[in-house]
Protein backbone atom coordinates (compact mmCIF):
# COMPACT_ATOMS: atom_id res chain seq x y z
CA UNK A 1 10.03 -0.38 -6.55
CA UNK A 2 8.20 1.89 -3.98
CA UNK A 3 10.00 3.81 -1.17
CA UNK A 4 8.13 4.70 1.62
CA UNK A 5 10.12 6.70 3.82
CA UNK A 6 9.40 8.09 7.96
CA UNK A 7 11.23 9.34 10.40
CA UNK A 8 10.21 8.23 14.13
CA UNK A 9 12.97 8.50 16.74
CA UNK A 10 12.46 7.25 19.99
CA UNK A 11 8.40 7.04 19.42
CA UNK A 12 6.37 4.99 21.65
CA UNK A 13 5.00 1.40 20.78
CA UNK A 14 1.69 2.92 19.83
CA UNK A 15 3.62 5.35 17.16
CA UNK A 16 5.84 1.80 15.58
CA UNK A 17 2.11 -0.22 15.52
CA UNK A 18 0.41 2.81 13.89
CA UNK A 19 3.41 3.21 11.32
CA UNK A 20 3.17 -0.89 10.96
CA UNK A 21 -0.10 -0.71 10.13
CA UNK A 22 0.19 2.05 7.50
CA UNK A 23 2.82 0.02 6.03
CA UNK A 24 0.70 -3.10 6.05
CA UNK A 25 -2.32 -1.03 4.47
CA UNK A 26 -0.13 -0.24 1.57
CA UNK A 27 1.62 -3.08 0.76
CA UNK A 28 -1.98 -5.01 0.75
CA UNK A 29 -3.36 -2.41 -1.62
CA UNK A 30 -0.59 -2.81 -3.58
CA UNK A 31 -1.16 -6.36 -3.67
CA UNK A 32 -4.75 -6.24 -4.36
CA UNK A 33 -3.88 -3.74 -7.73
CA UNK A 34 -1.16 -6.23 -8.74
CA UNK A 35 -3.86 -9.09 -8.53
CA UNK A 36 -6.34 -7.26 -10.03
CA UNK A 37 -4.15 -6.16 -13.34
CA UNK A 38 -2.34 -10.31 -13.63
CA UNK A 39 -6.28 -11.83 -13.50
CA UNK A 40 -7.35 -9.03 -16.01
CA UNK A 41 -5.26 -8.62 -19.02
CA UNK A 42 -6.40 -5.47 -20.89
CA UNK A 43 -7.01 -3.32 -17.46
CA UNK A 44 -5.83 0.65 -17.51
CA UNK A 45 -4.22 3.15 -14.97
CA UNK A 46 -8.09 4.67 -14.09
CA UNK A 47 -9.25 0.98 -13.36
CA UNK A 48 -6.42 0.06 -10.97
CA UNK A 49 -6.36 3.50 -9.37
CA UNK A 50 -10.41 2.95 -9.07
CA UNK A 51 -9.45 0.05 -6.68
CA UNK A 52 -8.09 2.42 -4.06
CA UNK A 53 -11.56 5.01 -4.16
């Protein structure tokens, strides 16, 4: 499990949609990785962590 943790009291909508969007970002690269090491059996660390260069 990942925990992404921020603190953002009483920001402004444009703070939430940038901190949405970061979320977003990572959760699809996670995604992508995931994909990536179930359709390729046999695939290391330095191969999924060349997905995110």
């Amino acid at each position: 499990m990942i925990v992404r943790e921020a603190k953002l009291l009483n920001g402004t909508k444009e703070q939430y949609k940038a901190l949405d969007d970061a979320i977003r970002t990572a959760q699809f690269i996670r995604n992508k990785a995931i994909r990536y090491w179930m359709d390729n059996q046999g695939v290391s660390k330095a191969d999924l962590y060349s997905l995110l260069h």
